[in-house]
Protein backbone atom coordinates (compact mmCIF):
# COMPACT_ATOMS: atom_id res chain seq x y z
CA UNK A 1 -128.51 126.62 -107.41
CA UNK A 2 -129.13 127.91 -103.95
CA UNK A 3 -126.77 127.00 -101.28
CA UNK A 4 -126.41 127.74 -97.45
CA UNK A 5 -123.41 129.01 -95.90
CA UNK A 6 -122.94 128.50 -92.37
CA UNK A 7 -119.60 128.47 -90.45
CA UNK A 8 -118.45 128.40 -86.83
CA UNK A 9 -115.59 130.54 -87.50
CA UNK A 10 -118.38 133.54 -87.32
CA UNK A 11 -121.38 134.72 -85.36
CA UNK A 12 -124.37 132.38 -86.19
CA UNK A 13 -127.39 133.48 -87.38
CA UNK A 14 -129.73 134.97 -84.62
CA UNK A 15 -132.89 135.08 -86.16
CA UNK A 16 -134.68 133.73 -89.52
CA UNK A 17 -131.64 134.27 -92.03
CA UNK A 18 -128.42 132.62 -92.86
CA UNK A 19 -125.26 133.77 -92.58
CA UNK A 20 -124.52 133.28 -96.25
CA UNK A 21 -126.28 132.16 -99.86
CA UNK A 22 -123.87 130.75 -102.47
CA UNK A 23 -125.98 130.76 -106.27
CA UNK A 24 -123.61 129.61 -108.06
CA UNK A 25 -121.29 132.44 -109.25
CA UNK A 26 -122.43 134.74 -106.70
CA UNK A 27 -122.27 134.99 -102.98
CA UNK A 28 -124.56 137.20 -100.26
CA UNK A 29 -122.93 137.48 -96.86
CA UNK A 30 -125.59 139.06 -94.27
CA UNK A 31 -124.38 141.82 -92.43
CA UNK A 32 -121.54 141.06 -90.27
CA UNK A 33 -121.43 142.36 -86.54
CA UNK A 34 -118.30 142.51 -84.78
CA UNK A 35 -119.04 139.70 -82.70
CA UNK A 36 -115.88 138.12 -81.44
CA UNK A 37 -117.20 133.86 -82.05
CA UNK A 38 -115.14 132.70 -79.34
CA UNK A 39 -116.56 134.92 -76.45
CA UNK A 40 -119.55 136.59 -77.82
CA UNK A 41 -118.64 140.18 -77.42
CA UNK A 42 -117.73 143.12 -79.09
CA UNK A 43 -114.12 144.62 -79.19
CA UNK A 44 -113.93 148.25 -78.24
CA UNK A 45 -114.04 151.10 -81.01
CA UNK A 46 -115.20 151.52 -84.05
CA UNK A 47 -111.56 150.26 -85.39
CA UNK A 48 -111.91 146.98 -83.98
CA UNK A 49 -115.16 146.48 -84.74
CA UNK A 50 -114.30 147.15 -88.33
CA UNK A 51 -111.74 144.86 -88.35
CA UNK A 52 -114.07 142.09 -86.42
CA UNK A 53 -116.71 142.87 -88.84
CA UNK A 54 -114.45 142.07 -91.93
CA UNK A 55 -112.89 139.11 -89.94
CA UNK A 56 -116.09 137.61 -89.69
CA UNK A 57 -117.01 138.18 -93.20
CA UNK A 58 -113.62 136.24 -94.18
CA UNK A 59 -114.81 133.46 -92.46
CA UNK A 60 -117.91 133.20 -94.04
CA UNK A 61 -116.68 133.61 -97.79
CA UNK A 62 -113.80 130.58 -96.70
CA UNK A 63 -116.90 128.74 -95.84
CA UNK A 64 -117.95 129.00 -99.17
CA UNK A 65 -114.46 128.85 -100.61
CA UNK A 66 -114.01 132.32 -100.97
CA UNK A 67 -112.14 135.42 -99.35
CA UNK A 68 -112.38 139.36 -99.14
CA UNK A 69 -110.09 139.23 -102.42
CA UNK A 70 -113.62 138.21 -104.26
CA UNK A 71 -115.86 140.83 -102.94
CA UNK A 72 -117.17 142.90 -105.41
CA UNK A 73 -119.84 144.68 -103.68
CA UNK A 74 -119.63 145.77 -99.77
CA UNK A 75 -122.55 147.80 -97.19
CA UNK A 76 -120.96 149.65 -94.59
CA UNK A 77 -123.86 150.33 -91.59
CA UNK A 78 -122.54 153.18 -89.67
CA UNK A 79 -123.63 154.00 -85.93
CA UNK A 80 -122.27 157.21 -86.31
CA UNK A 81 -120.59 158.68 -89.84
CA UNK A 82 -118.28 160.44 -87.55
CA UNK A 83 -116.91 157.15 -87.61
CA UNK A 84 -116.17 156.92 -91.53
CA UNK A 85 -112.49 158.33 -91.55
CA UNK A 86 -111.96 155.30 -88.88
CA UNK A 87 -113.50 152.83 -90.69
CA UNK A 88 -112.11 153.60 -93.97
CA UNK A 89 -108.56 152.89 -92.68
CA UNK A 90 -109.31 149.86 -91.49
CA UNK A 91 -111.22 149.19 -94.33
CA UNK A 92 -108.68 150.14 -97.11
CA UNK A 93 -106.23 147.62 -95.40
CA UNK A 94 -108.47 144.65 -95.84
CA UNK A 95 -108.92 145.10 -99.49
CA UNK A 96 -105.48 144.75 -101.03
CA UNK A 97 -104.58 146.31 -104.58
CA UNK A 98 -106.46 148.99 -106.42
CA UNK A 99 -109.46 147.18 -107.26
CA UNK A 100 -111.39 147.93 -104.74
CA UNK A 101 -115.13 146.87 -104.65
CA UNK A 102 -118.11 149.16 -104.75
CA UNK A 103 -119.12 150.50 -101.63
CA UNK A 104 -122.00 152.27 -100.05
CA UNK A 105 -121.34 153.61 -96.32
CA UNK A 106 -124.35 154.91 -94.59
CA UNK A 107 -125.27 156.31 -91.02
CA UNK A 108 -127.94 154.31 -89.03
CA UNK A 109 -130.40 155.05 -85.94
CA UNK A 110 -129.23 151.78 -84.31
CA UNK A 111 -127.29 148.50 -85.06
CA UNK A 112 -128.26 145.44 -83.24
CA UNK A 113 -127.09 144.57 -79.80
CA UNK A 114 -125.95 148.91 -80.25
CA UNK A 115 -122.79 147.82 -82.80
CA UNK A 116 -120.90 150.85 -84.08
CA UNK A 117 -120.49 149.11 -87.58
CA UNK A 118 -121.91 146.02 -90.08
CA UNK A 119 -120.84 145.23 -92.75
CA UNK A 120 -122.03 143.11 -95.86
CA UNK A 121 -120.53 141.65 -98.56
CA UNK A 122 -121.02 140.23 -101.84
CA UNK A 123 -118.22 137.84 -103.14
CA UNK A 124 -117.99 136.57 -106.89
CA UNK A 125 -116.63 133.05 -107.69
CA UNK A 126 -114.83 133.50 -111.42
């Protein structure tokens, strides 16, 4: 099974991709800029964007009947890994609990439209 995801509650797709593929058991979120849907820009900092990024992901997983409390696997796209200790806060208080999913956090040359985060996600359905 192979299953689109698309939501207005987040940025659309701009460009050849969807926002989301549900398999089944398993769901890809793209990378999620901090686009605020409503207005089309991006809040200021790398806090806010953080939090837009993960808002946005939420949205997408509800689309598909999921939320952040099913992501096992996350991509953190750094701007700038001066940013990290930032991010992580903001990140930690998304993701309730102790079980945390795995992470990788990396620094980038550039993020579209010059984003100072974007995040992925990958939710499982149990």
């Amino acid at each position: 099974m192979k299953k689109v995801i698309a939501t207005d509650k987040a940025p659309g797709a701009i460009g050849p991709y969807s926002q989301a593929i549900d398999t089944g058991n398993i769901v890809f979120c793209s990378g999620q800029l901090p686009i605020i849907p409503e207005t089309g820009v991006f809040p200021d900092g790398v806090a806010a964007q953080t939090r837009q990024c993960l808002k946005n992901a939420d949205a997408v997983l509800k689309a598909a009947g999921l939320s952040l409390a099913d992501v096992v696997k996350t991509t953190v796209y750094l701007q700038h890994m001066e940013d990290f200790a930032v991010m992580n806060g903001v990140y930690e208080a998304a993701f309730t609990g102790t079980d945390y999913p795995a992470r990788s956090a990396v620094e980038v040359a550039k993020l579209p439209k010059n984003a100072l985060v974007e995040i992925e996600v990958i939710a499982l359905r149990s």
